[in-house]
Protein backbone atom coordinates (compact mmCIF):
# COMPACT_ATOMS: atom_id res chain seq x y z
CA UNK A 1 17.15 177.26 46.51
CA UNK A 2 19.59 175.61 48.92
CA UNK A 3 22.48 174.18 46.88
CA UNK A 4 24.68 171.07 47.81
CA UNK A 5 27.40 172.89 49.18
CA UNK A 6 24.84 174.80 51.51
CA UNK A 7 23.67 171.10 53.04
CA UNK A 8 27.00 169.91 53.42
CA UNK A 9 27.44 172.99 55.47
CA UNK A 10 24.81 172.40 57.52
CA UNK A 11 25.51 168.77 57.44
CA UNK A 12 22.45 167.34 55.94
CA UNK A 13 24.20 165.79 52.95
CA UNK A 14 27.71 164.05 53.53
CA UNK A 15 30.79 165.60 51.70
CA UNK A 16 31.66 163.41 48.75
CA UNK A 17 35.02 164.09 49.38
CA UNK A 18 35.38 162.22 52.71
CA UNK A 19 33.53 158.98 50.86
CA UNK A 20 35.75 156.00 50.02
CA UNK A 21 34.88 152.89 47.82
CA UNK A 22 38.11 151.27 48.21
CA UNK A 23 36.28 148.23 50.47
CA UNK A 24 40.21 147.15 51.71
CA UNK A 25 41.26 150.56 52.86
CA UNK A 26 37.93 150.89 54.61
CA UNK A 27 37.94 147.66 56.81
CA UNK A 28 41.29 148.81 57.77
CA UNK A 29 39.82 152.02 59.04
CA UNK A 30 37.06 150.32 60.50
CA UNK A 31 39.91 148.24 62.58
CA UNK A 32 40.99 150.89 63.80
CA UNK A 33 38.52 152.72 64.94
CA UNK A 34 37.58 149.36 66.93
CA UNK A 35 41.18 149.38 68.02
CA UNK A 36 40.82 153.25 69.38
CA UNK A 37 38.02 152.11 71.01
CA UNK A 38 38.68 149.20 72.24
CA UNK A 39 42.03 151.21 73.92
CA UNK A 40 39.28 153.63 75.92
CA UNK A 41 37.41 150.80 77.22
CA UNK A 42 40.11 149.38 79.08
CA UNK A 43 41.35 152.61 80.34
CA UNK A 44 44.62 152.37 79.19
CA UNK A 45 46.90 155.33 79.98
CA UNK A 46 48.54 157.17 77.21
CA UNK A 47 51.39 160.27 77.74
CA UNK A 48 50.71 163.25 76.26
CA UNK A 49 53.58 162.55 73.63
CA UNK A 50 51.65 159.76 72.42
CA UNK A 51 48.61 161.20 71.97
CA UNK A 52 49.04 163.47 68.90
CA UNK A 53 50.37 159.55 67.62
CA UNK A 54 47.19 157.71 68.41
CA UNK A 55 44.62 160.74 67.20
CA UNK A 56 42.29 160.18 64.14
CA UNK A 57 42.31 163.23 63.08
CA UNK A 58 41.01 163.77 59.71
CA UNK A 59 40.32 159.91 59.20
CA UNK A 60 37.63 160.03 61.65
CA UNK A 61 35.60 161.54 58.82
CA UNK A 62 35.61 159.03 55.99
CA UNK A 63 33.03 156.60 55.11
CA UNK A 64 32.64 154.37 52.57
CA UNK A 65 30.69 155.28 49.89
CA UNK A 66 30.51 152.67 45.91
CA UNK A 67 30.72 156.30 44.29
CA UNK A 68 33.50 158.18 46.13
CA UNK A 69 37.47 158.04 45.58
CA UNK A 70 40.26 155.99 46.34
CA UNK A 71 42.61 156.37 49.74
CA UNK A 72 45.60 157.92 49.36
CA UNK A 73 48.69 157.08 50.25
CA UNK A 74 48.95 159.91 52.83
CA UNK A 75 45.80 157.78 54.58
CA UNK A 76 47.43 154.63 54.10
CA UNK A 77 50.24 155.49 56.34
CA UNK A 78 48.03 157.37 58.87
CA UNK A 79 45.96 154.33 59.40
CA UNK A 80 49.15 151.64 59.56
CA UNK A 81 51.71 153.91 61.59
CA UNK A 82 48.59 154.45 64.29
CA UNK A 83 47.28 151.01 64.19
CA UNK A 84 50.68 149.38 64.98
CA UNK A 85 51.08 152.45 67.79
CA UNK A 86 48.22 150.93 69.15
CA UNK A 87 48.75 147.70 69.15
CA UNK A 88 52.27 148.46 71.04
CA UNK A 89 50.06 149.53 73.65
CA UNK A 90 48.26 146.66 74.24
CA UNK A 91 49.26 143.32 76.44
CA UNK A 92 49.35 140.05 75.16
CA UNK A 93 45.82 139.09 77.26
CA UNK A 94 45.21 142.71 75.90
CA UNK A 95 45.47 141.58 72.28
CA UNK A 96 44.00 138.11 73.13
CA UNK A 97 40.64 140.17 74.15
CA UNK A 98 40.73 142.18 71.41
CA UNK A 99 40.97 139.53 69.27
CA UNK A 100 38.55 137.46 71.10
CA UNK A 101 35.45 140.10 70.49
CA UNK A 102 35.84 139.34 66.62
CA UNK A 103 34.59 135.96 67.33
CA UNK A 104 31.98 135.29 64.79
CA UNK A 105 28.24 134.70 65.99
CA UNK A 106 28.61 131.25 64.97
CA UNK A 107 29.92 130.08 67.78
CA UNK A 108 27.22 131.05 70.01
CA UNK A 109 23.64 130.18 68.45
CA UNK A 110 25.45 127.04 66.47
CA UNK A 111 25.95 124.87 69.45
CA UNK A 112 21.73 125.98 70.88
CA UNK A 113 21.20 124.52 67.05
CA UNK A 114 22.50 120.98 67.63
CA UNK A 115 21.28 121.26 71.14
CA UNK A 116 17.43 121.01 70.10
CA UNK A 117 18.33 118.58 67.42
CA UNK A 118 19.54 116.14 70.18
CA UNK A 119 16.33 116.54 72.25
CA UNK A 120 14.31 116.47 69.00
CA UNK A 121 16.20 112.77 68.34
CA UNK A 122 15.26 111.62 71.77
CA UNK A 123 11.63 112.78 71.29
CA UNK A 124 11.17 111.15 68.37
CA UNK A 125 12.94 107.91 69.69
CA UNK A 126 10.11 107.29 72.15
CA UNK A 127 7.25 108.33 68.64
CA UNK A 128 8.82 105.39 67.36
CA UNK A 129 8.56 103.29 70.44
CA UNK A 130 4.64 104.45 70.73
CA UNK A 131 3.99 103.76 67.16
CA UNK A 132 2.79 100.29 66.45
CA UNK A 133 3.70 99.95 62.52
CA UNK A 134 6.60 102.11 61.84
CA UNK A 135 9.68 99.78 61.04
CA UNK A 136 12.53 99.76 64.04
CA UNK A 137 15.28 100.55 61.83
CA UNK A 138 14.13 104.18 62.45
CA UNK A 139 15.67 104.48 66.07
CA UNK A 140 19.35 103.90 64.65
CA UNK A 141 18.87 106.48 62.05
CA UNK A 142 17.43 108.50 65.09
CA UNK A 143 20.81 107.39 66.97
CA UNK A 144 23.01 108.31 63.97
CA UNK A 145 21.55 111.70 65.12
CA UNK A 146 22.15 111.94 68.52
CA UNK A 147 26.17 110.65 67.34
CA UNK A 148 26.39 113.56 65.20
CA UNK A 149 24.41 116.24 67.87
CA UNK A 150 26.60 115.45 70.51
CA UNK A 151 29.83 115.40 68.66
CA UNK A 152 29.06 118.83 67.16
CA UNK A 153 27.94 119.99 70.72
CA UNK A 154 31.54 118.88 72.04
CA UNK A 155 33.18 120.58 69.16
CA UNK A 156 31.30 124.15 69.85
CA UNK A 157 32.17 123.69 73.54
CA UNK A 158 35.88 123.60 73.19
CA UNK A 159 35.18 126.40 70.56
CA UNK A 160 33.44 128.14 73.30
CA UNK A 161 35.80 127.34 75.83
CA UNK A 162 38.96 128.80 73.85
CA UNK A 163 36.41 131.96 73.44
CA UNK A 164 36.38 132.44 77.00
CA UNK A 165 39.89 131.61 77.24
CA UNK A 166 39.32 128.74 79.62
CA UNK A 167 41.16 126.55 77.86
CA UNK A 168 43.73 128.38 75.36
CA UNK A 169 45.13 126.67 72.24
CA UNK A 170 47.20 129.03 70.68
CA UNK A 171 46.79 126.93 66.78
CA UNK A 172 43.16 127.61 66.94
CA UNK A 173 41.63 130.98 65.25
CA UNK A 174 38.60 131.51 66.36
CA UNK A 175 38.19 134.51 63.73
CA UNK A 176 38.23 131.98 60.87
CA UNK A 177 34.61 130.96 60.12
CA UNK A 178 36.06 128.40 57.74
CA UNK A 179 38.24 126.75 60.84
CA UNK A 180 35.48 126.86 63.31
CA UNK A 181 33.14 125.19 60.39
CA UNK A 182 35.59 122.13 59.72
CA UNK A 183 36.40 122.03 63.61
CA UNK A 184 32.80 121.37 64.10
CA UNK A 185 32.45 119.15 61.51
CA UNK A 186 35.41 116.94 62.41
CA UNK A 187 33.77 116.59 66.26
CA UNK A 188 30.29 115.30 65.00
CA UNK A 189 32.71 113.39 62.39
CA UNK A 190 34.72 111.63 65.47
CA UNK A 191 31.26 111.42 67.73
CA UNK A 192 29.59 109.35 65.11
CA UNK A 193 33.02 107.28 64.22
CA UNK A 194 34.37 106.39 67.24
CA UNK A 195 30.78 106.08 69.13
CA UNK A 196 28.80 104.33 66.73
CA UNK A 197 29.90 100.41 67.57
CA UNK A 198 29.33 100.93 71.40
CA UNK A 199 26.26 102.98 72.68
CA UNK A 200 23.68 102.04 70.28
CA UNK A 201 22.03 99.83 73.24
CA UNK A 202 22.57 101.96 75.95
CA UNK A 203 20.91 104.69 73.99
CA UNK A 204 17.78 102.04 73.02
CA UNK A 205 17.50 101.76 77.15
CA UNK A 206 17.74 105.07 78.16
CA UNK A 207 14.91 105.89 75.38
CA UNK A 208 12.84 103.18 77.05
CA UNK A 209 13.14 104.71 80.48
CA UNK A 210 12.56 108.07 79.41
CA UNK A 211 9.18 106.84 77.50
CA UNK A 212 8.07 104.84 80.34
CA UNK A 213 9.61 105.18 83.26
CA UNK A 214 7.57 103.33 85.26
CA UNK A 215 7.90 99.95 83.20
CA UNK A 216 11.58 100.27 82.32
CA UNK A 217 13.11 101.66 84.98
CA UNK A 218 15.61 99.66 87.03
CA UNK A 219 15.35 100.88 90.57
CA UNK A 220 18.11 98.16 91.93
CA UNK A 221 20.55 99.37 89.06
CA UNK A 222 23.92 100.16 90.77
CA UNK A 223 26.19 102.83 90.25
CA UNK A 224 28.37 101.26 88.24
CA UNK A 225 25.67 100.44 85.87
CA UNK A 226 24.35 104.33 85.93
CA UNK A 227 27.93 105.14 85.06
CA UNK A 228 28.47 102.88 82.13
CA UNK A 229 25.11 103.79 80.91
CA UNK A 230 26.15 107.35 81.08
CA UNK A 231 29.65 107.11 79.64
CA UNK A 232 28.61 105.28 76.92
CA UNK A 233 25.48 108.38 75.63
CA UNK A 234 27.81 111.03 76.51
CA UNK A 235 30.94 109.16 74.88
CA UNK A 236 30.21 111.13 71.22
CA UNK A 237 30.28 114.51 72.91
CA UNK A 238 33.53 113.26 74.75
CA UNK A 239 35.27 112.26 71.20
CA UNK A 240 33.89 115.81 69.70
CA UNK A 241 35.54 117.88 72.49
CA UNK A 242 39.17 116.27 72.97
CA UNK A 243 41.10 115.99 69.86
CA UNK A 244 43.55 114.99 71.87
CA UNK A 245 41.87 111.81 73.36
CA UNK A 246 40.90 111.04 69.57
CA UNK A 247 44.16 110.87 68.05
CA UNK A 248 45.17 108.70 71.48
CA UNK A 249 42.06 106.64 70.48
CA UNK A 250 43.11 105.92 66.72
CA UNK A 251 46.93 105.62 67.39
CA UNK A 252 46.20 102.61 69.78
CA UNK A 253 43.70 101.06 67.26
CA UNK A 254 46.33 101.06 64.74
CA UNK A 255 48.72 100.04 66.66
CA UNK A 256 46.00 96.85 67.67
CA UNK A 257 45.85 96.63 63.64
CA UNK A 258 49.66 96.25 62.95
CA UNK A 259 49.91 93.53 65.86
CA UNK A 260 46.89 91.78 64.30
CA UNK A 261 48.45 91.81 61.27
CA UNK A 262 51.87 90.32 62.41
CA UNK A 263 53.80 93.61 62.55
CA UNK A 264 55.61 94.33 66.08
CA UNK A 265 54.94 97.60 67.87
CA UNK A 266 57.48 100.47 67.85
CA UNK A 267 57.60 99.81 71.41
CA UNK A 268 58.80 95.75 71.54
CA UNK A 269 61.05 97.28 68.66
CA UNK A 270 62.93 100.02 70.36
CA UNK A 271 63.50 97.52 73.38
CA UNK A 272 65.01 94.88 70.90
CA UNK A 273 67.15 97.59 69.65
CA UNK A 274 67.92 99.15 73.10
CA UNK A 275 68.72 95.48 74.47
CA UNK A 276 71.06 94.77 71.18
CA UNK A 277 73.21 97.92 72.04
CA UNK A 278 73.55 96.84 75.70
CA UNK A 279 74.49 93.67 74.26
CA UNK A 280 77.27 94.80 72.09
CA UNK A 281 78.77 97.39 74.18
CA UNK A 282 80.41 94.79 76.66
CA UNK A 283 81.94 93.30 73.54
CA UNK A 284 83.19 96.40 72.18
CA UNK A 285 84.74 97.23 75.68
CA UNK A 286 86.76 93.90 75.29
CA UNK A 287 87.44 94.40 71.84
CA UNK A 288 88.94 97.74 72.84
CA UNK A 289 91.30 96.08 75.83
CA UNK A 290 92.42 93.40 73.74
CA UNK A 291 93.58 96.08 71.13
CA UNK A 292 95.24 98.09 73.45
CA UNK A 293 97.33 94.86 74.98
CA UNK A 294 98.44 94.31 71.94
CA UNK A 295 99.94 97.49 71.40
């Protein structure tokens, strides 16, 4: 009868010995090996010197495994001295790739999500226009949708766009599912905010027209109004994306808020004080000339 020692010879059973339940130690391995492999990929050249550095060796062989043993220190140091050895290797876009592929799903079927939600909102937009007793209040709840669809959608596409490093914003971590959760969040947040006192009837008309086109349709509409009509719908997904043009946005309306409320801008206030100094500094000059007569 073949013992345990004769499979793990033959390597039908894994040797207990190479197993690891320490769950920290082993996603550092597992780093590793993604860095290792990541570093063939792109072909990077390596000297002969450094390659005894950057070899697994007998790490290659552990797995992780709730019964088997803690990693020594011995394997601690392996698998920090030849991760950072690695990571000297690689570029800045280098490590920006790297980094990149550790994006979490997320960000990929989340904005297809909120996609179909906003063409399920316009769909049932023109049910409600069909129906004959459903109450009307139903199409803003139905816009409250489309507010917070877009402005979701905007947030995922700067998310996405960061991802593909089209647009790079060094503060964002696109690793952290908690970030890329409240990022998303604060776009359909801003879409529904910022959007909700404006579009509500450009939305109602563009329902119409898609529902019946044939009825509602304004052939002799100009450009301009096309445009409005158009910057007004796609205004939430505008407010979701830039968080830039948001806190613009909400800096004027205070500022609208403090002059409302009697308070001066900081801007009529730094003139006053800019136009006080220039003011003064002829009478210091002759303050100055008179002193020096005296003397």
């Amino acid at each position: 009868m073949a013992t345990d020692q004769d499979l793990v010879d033959v390597g039908k059973v894994p040797d207990r010995a190479l197993a690891i339940k320490d769950e920290t130690f082993y996603r550092y391995l597992s780093r590793l090996k993604q860095l290792q492999e990541f570093l063939y990929q792109q072909a990077v050249p390596i000297d002969s010197s450094d390659a005894d550095a950057l070899a697994m060796g007998d790490l290659s062989g552990l797995y992780f495994h709730p019964d088997g043993r803690m990693a020594t220190f011995d394997e601690w140091t392996k698998v920090e001295k030849r991760t950072q050895a690695i990571f000297r290797f690689f570029s800045p876009a280098m490590r920006r790739k790297f980094l990149m592929g550790g994006t979490p799903w997320l960000a990929a079927w989340l904005p297809l999500y909120f996609l179909g939600l906003a063409v399920f909102s316009l769909v049932f937009a023109m049910i409600i226009m069909n129906a004959i007793d459903w109450p009307e209040y139903l199409l803003f709840v139905d816009y409250l949708v489309w507010l917070v669809s877009l402005g979701a959608i905007g947030a995922s596409a700067y998310i996405g766009m960061n991802a593909l490093s089209i647009q790079d914003d060094i503060t964002f971590d696109l690793t952290n599912v908690r970030l890329m959760s409240l990022r998303i969040a604060l776009g359909a947040l801003f879409g529904v905010v910022l959007s909700l006192p404006f579009g509500f009837p450009e939305f109602v008309k563009f329902c119409k027209v898609a529902w019946k086109p044939s009825v509602f349709y304004d052939q002799n509409a100009g450009a301009t109004t096309i445009a409005e009509q158009a910057a007004f719908l796609l205004l939430p997904f505008i407010f979701g994306f830039s968080t830039s043009l948001v806190i613009l946005v909400l800096t004027q309306l205070a500022d609208a808020v403090q002059t409302f409320l009697g308070r001066r801008p900081n801007v009529e206030q730094s003139s006053l004080l800019g136009s006080n100094k220039a003011s003064s500094a002829p009478t210091t000059a002759a303050n100055l000339n008179s002193g020096s007569g005296l003397r």
